[in-house]
C-alpha atoms as a PDB file:
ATOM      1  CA  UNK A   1      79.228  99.850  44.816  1.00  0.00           C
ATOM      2  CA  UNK A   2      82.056 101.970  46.211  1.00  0.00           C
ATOM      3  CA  UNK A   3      81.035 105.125  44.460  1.00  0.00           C
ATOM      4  CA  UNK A   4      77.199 104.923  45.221  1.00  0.00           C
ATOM      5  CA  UNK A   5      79.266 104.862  49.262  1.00  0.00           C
ATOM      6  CA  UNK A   6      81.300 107.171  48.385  1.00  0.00           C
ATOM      7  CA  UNK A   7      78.409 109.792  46.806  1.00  0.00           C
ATOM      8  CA  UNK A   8      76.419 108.867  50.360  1.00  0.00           C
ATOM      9  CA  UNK A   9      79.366 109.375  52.239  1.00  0.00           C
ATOM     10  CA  UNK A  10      79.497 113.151  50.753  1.00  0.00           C
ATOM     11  CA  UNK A  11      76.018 113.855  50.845  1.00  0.00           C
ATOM     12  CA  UNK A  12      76.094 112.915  54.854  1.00  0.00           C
ATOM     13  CA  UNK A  13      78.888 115.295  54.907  1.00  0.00           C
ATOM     14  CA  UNK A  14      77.628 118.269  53.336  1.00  0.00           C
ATOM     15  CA  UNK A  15      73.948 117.775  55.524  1.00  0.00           C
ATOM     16  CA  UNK A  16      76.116 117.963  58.365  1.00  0.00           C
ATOM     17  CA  UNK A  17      78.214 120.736  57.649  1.00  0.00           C
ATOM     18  CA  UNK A  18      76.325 123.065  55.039  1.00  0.00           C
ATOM     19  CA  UNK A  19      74.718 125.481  58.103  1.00  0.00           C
ATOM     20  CA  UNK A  20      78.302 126.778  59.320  1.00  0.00           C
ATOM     21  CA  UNK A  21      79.491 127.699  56.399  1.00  0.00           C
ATOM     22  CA  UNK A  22      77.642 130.247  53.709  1.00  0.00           C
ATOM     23  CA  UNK A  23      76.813 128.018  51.210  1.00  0.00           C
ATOM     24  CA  UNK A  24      73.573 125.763  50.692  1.00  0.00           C
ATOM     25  CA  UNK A  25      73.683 122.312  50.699  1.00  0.00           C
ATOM     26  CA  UNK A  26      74.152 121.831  46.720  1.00  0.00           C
ATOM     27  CA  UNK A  27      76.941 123.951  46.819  1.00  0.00           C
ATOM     28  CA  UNK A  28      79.242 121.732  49.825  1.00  0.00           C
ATOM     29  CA  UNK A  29      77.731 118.717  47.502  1.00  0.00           C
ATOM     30  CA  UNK A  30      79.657 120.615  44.881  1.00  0.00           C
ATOM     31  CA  UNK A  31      82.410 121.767  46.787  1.00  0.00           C
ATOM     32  CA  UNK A  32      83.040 117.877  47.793  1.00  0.00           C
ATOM     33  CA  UNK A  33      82.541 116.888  43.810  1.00  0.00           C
ATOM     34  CA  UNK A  34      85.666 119.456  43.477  1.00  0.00           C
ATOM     35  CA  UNK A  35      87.519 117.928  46.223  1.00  0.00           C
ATOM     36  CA  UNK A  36      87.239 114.236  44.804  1.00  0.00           C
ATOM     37  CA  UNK A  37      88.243 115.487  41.519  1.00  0.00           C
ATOM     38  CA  UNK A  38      91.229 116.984  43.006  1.00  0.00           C
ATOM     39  CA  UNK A  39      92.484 114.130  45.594  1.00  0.00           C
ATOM     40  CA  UNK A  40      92.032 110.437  44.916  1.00  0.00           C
ATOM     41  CA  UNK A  41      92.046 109.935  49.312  1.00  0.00           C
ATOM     42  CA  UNK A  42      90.374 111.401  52.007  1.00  0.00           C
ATOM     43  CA  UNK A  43      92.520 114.310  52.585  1.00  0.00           C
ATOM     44  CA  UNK A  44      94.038 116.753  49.758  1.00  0.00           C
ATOM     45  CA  UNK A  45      97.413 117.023  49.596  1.00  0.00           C
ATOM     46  CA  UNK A  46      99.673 120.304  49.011  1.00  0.00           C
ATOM     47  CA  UNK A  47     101.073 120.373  45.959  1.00  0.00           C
ATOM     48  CA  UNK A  48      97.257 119.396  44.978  1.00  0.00           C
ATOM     49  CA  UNK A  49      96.024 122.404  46.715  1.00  0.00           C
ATOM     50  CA  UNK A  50      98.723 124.955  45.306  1.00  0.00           C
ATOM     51  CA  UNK A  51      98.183 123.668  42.299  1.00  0.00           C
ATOM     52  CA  UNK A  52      94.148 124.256  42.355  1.00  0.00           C
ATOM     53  CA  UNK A  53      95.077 128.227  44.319  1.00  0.00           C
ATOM     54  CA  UNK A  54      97.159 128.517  41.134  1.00  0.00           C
ATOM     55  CA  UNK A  55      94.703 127.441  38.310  1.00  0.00           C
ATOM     56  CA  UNK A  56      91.293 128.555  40.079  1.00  0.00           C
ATOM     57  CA  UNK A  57      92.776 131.717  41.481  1.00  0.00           C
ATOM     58  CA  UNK A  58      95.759 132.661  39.697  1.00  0.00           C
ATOM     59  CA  UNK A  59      97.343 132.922  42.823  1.00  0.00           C
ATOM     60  CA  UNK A  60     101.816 132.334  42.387  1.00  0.00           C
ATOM     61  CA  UNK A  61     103.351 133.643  45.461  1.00  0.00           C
ATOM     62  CA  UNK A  62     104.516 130.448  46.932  1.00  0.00           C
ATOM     63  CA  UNK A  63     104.265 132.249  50.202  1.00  0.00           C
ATOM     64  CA  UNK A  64     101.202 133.060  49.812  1.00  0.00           C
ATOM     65  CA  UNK A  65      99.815 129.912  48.623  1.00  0.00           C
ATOM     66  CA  UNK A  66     101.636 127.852  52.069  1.00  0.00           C
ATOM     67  CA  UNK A  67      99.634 130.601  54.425  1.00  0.00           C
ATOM     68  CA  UNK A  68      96.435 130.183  52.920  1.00  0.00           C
ATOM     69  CA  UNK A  69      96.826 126.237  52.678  1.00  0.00           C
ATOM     70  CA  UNK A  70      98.411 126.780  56.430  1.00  0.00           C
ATOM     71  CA  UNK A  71      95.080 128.590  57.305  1.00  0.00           C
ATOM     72  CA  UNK A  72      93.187 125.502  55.697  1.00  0.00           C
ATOM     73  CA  UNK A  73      94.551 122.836  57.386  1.00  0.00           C
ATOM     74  CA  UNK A  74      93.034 123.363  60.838  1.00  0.00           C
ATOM     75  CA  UNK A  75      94.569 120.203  62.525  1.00  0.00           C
ATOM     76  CA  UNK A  76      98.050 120.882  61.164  1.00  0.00           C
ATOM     77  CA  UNK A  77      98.085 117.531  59.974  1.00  0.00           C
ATOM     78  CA  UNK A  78     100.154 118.838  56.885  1.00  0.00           C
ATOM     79  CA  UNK A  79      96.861 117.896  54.716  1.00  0.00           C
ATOM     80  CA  UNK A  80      93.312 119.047  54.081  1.00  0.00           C
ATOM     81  CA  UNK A  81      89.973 117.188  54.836  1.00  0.00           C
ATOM     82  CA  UNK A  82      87.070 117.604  53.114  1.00  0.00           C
ATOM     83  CA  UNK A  83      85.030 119.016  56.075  1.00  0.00           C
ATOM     84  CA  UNK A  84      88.170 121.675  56.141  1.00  0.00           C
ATOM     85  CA  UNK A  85      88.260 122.283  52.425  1.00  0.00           C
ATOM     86  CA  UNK A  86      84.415 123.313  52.619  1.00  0.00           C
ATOM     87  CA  UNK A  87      84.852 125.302  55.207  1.00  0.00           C
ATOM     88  CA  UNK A  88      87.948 126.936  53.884  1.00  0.00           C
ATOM     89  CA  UNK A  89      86.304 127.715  50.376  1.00  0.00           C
ATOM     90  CA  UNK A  90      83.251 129.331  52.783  1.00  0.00           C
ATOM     91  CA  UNK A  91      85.010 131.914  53.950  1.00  0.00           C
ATOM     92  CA  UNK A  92      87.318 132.101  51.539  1.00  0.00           C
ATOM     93  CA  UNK A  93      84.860 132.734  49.061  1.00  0.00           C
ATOM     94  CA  UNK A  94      81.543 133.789  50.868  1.00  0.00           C
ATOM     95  CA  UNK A  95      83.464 134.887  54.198  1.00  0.00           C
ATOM     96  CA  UNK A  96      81.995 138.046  55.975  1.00  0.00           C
ATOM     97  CA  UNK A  97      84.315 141.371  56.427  1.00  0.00           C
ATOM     98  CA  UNK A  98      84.558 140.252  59.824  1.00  0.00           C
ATOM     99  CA  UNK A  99      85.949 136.790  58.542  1.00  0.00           C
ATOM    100  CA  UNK A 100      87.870 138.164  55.370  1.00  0.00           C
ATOM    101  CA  UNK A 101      90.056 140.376  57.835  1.00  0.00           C
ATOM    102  CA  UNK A 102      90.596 137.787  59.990  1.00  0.00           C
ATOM    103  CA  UNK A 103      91.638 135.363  57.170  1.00  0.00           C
ATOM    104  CA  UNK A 104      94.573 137.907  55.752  1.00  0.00           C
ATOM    105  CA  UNK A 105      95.888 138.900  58.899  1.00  0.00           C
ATOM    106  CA  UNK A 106      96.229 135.267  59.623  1.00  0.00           C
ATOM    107  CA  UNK A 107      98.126 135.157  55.879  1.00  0.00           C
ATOM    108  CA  UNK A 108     100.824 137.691  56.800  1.00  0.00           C
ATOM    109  CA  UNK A 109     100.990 136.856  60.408  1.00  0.00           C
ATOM    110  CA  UNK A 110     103.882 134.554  59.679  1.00  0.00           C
ATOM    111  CA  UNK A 111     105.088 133.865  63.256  1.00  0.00           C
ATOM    112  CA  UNK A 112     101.311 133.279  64.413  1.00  0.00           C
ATOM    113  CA  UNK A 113     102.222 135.624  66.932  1.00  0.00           C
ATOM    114  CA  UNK A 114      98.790 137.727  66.925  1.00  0.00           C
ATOM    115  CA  UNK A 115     100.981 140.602  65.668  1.00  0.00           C
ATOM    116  CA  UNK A 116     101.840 141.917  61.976  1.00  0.00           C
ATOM    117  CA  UNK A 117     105.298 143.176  62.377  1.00  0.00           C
ATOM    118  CA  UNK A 118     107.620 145.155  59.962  1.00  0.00           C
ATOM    119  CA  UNK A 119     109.451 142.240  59.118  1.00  0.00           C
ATOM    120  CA  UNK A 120     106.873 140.234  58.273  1.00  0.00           C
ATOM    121  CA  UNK A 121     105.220 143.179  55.699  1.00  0.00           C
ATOM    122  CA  UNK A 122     108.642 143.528  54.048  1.00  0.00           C
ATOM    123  CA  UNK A 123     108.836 139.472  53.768  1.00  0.00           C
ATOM    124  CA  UNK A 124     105.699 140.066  51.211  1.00  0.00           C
ATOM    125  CA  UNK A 125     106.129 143.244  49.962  1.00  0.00           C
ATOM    126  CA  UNK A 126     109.993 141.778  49.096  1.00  0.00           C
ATOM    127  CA  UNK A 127     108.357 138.698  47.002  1.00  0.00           C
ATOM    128  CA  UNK A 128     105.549 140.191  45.569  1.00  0.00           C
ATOM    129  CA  UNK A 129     107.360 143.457  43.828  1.00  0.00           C
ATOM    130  CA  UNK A 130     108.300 143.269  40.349  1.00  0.00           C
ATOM    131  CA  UNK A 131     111.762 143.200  39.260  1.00  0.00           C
ATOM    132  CA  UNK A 132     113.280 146.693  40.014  1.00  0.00           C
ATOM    133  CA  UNK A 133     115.897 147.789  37.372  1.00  0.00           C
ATOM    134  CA  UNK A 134     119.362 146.426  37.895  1.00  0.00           C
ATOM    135  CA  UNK A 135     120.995 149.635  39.646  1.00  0.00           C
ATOM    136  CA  UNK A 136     118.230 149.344  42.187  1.00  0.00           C
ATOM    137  CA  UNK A 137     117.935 147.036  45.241  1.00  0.00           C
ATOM    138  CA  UNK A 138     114.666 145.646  45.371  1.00  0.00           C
ATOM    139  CA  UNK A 139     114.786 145.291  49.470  1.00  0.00           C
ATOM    140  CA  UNK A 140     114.978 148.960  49.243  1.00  0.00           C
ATOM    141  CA  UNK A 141     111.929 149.357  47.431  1.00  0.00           C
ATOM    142  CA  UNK A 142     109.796 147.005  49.729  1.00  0.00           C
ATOM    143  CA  UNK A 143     111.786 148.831  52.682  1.00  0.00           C
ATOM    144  CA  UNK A 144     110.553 152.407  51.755  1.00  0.00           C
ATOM    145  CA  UNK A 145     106.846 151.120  51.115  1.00  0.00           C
ATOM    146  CA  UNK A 146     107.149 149.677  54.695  1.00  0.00           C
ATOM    147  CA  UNK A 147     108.336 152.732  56.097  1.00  0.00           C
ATOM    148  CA  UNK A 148     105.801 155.090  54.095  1.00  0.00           C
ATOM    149  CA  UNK A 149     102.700 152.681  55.243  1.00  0.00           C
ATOM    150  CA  UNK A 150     103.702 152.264  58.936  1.00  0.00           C
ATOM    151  CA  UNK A 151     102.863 155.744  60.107  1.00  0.00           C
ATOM    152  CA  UNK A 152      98.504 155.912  61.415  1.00  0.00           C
ATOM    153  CA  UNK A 153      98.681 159.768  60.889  1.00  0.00           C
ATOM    154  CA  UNK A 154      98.488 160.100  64.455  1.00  0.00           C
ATOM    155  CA  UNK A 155     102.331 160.597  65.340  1.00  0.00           C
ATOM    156  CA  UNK A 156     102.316 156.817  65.943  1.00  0.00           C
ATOM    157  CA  UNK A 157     104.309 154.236  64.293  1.00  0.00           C
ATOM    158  CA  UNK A 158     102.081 151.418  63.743  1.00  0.00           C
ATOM    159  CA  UNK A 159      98.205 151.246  63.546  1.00  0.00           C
ATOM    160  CA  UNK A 160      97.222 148.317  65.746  1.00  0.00           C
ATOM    161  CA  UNK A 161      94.072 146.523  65.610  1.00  0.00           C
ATOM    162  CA  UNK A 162      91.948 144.250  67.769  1.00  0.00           C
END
């Protein structure tokens, strides 16, 4: 009896929630079949998320993988929903330009600051190079690709957007 609620439950859901995001109804059904799967309550937890990012995606930069689940979890509650997992996976998957560029600069802007600073690039670009050979420092290596990607070609430092 709880399951045939349950599968209701869902398909209320995705009718309610399927036109603002990019996917049809069938697919938020089987977005929400993924979710169950994934988390036994009504919210998915974490480690359970990391762990999907890292099978589904082959995503391993824990860093990484706390932003986007950051990014996720709209209320901050420290856990997903499942009206925040489909909408997630929309633009995460389907997501415009316009919502793809939002979605990384909201990855590497750590501070939430509405500004990508140096720091912040070398913070990734520090975890994400591969080992460097023992003589060399690899905070050097992410320091000089900082440096040598900062510049607009204009004379100016840093290339803002808006």
């Amino acid at each position: 009896m709880s399951s045939v609620t349950a599968k209701q439950r869902k398909t209320k859901l995705a009718e309610k929630i399927y036109r603002d995001t990019h996917f049809s109804k069938k697919e938020v059904e089987r977005l929400l079949n993924i979710f169950s799967q994934l988390s036994k309550s009504e919210k998915l937890d974490r480690n359970s998320f990391r762990d999907f990012l890292h099978d589904k995606f082959d995503m391993t930069d824990d860093t990484m993988m706390e932003r986007v689940f950051r990014i996720f979890d709209k209320d901050s509650d420290g856990a997903i929903s499942m009206p925040e997992w489909v909408l997630g996976m929309s633009v995460y998957i389907l997501g415009t330009p316009a919502e793809l560029i939002d979605f990384c600069f909201k990855v590497y802007d750590m501070n939430s600051d509405g500004h990508i600073s140096r720091e912040e690039i070398f913070g990734f670009l520090k975890n994400s190079l591969v080992k460097q050979p023992i003589e060399e420092d690899p905070d050097e290596g992410a320091k000089d690709l900082v440096e040598f990607y900062s510049y607009d070609g204009c004379g100016s430092r840093w290339q803002t957007f808006n």
